[in-house]
N, C-alpha and C. Protein backbone atom coordinates (compact mmCIF):
# COMPACT_ATOMS: atom_id res chain seq x y z
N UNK A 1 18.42 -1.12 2.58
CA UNK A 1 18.01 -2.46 2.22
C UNK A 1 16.54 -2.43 1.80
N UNK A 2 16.15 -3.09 0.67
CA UNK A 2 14.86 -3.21 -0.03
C UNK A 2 14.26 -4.29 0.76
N UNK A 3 12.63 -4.59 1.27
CA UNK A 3 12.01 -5.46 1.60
C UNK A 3 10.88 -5.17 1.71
N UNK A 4 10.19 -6.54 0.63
CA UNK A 4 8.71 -6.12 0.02
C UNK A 4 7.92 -7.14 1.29
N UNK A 5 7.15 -6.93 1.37
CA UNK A 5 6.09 -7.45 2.26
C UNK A 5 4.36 -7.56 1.95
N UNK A 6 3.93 -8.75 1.56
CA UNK A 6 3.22 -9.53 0.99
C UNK A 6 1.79 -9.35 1.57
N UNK A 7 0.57 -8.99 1.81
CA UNK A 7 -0.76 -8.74 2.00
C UNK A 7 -1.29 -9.44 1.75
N UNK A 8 -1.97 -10.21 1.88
CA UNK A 8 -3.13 -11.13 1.15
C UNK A 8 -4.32 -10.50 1.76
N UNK A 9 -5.19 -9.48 0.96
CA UNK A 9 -6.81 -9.25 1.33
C UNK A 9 -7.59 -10.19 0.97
N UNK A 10 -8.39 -10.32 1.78
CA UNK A 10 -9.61 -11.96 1.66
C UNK A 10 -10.53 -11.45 0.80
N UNK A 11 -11.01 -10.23 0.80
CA UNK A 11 -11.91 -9.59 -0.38
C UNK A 11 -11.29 -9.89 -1.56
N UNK A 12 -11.79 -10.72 -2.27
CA UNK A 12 -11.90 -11.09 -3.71
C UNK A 12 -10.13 -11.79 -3.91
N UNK A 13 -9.45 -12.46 -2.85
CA UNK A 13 -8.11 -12.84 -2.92
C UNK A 13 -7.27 -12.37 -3.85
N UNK A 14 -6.77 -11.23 -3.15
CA UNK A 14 -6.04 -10.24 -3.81
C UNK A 14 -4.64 -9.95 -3.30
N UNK A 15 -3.90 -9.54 -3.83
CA UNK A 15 -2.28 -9.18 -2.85
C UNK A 15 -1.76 -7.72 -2.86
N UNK A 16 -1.69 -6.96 -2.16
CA UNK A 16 -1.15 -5.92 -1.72
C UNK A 16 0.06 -5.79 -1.29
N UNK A 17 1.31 -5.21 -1.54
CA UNK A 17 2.50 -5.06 -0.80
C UNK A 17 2.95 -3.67 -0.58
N UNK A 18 3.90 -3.97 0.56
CA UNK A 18 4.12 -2.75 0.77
C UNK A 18 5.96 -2.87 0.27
N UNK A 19 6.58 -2.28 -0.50
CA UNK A 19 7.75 -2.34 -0.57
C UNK A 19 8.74 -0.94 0.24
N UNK A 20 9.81 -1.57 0.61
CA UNK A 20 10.28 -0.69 1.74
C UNK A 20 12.01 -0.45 1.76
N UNK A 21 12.13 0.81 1.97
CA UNK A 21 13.92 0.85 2.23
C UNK A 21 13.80 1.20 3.61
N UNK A 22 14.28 0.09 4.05
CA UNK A 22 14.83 0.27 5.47
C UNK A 22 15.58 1.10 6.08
N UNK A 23 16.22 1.66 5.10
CA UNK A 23 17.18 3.03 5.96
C UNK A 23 16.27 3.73 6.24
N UNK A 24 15.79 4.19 5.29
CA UNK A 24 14.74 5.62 5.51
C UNK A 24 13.57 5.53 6.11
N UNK A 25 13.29 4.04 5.96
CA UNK A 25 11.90 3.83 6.82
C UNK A 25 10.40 4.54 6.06
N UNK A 26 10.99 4.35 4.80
CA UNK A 26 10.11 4.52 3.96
C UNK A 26 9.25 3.41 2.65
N UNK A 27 8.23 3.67 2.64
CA UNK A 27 7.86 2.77 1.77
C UNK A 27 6.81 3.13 0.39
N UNK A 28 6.19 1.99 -0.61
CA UNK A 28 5.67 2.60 -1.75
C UNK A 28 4.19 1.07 -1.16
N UNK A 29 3.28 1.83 -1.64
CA UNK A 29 2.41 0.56 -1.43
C UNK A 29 1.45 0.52 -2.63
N UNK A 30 1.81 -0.98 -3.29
CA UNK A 30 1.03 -1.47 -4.46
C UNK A 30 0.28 -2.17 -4.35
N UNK A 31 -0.85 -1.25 -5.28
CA UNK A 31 -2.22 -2.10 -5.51
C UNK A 31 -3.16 -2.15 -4.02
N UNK A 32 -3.08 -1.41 -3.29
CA UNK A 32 -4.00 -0.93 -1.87
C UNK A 32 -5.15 -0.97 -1.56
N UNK A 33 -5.94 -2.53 -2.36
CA UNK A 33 -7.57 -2.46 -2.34
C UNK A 33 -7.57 -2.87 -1.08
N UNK A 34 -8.77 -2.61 -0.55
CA UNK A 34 -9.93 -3.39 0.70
C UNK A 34 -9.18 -3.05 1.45
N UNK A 35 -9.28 -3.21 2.77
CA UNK A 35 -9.12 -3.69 4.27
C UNK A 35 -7.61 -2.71 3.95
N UNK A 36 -8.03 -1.09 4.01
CA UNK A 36 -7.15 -0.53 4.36
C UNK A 36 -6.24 0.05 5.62
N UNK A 37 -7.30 -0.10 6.50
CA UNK A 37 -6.89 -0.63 8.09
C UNK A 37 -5.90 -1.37 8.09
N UNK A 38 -5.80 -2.74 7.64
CA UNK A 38 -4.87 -3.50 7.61
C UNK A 38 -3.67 -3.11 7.27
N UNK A 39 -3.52 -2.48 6.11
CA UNK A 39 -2.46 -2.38 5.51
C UNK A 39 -1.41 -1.03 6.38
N UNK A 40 -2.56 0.27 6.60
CA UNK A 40 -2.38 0.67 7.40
C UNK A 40 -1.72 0.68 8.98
N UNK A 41 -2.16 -0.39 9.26
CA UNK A 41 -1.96 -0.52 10.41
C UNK A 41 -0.29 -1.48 10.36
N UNK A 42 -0.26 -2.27 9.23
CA UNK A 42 1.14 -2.58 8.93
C UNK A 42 1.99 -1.92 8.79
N UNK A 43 2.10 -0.96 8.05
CA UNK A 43 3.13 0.45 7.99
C UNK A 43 3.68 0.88 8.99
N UNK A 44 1.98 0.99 9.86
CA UNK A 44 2.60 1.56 11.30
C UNK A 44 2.93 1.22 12.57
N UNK A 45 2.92 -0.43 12.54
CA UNK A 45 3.46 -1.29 13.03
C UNK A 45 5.21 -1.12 13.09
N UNK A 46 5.35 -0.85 11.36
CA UNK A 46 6.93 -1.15 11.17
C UNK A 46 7.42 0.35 11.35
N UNK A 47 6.88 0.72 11.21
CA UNK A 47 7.11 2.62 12.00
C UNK A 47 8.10 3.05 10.26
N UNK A 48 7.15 2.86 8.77
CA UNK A 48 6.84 3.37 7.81
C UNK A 48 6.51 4.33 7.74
N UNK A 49 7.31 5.20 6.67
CA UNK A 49 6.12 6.43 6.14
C UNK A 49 5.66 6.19 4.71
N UNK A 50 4.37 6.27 4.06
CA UNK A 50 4.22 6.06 2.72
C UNK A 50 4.96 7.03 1.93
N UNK A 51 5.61 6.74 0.92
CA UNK A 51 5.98 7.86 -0.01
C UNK A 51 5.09 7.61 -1.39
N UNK A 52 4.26 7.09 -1.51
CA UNK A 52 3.89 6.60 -2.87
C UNK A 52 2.88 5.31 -2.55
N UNK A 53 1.44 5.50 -3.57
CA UNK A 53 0.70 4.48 -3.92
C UNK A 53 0.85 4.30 -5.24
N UNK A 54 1.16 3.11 -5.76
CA UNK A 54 1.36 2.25 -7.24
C UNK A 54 0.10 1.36 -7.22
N UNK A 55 -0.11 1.87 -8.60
CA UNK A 55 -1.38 0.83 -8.83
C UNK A 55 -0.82 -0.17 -10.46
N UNK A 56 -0.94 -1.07 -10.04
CA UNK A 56 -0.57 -1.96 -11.07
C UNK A 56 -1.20 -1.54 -12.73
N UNK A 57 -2.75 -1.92 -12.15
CA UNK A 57 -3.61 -1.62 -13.80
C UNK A 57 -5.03 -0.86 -12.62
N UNK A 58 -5.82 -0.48 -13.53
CA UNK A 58 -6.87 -0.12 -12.70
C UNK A 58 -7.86 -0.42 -12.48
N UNK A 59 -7.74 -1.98 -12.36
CA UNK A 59 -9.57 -2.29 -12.03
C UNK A 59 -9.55 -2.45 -10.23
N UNK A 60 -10.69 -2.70 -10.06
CA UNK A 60 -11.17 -1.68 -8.67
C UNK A 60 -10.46 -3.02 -7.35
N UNK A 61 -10.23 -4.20 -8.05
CA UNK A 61 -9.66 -5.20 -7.15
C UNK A 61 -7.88 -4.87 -6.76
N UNK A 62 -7.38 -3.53 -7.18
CA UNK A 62 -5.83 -2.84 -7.22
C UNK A 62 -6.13 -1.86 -6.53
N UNK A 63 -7.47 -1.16 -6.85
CA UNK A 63 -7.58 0.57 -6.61
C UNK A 63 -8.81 0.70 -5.53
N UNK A 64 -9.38 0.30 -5.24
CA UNK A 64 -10.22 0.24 -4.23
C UNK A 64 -9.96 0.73 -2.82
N UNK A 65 -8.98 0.83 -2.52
CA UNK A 65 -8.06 1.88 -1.38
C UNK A 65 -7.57 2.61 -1.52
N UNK A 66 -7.56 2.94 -2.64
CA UNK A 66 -6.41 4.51 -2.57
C UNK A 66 -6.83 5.26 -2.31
N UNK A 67 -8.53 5.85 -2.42
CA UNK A 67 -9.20 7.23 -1.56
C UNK A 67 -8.42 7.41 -0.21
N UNK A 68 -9.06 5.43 0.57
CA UNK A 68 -8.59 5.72 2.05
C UNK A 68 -7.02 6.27 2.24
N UNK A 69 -6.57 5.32 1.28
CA UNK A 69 -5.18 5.59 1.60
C UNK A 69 -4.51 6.86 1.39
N UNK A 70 -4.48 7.38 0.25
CA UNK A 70 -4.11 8.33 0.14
C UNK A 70 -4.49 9.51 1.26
N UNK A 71 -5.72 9.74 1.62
CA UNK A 71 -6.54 10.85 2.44
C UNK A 71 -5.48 10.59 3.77
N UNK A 72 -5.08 9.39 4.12
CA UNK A 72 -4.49 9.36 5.38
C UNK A 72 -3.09 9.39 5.44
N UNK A 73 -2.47 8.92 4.26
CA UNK A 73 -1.12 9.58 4.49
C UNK A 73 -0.50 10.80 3.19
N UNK A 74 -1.53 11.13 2.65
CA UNK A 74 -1.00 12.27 1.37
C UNK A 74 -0.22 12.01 0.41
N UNK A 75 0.40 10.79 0.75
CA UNK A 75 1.14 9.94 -0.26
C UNK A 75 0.79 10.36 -1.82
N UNK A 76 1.30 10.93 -2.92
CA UNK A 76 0.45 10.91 -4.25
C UNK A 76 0.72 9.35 -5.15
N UNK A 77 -0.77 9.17 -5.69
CA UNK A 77 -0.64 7.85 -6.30
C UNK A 77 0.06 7.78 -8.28
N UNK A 78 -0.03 6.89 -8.11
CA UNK A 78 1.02 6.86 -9.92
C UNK A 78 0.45 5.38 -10.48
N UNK A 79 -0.57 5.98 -11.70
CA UNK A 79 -1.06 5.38 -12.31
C UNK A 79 -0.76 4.76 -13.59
N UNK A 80 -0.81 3.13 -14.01
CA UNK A 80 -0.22 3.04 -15.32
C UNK A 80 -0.90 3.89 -16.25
């Protein structure tokens, strides 16, 4: 089962999601700016593994997390 789950970062009101197949307990997370803690810490709340960062387009209000993110789960990112 597919289920996307909605972020709202307060830095510069932005939206982040994490989209997810529930079987596998895997997920893809788009557009991963700011407050990567957060998002982080959502994944692993839902006991997620990243398979993938998607960045929509690349200005820095999409991409602004993917250093963190990526460095912490190895996830590789995919750029338009």
């Amino acid at each position: 089962m597919l289920e996307i789950i909605q972020l709202k970062l307060q830095k510069m009101v932005t939206f982040s999601y994490i989209v997810t197949d529930t079987a596998s307990k895997t997920c893809a997370l788009i557009d991963p700016a700011f407050e990567t803690e957060m998002i982080l810490n959502e994944v692993k709340t839902r006991g997620y593994t990243v398979t993938n960062v998607i960045n929509t387009h690349c200005h820095s209000d999409h991409t602004a997390g993917n250093a963190a993110i990526l460095a912490a789960t190895g996830a590789p990112a995919i750029h338009p």
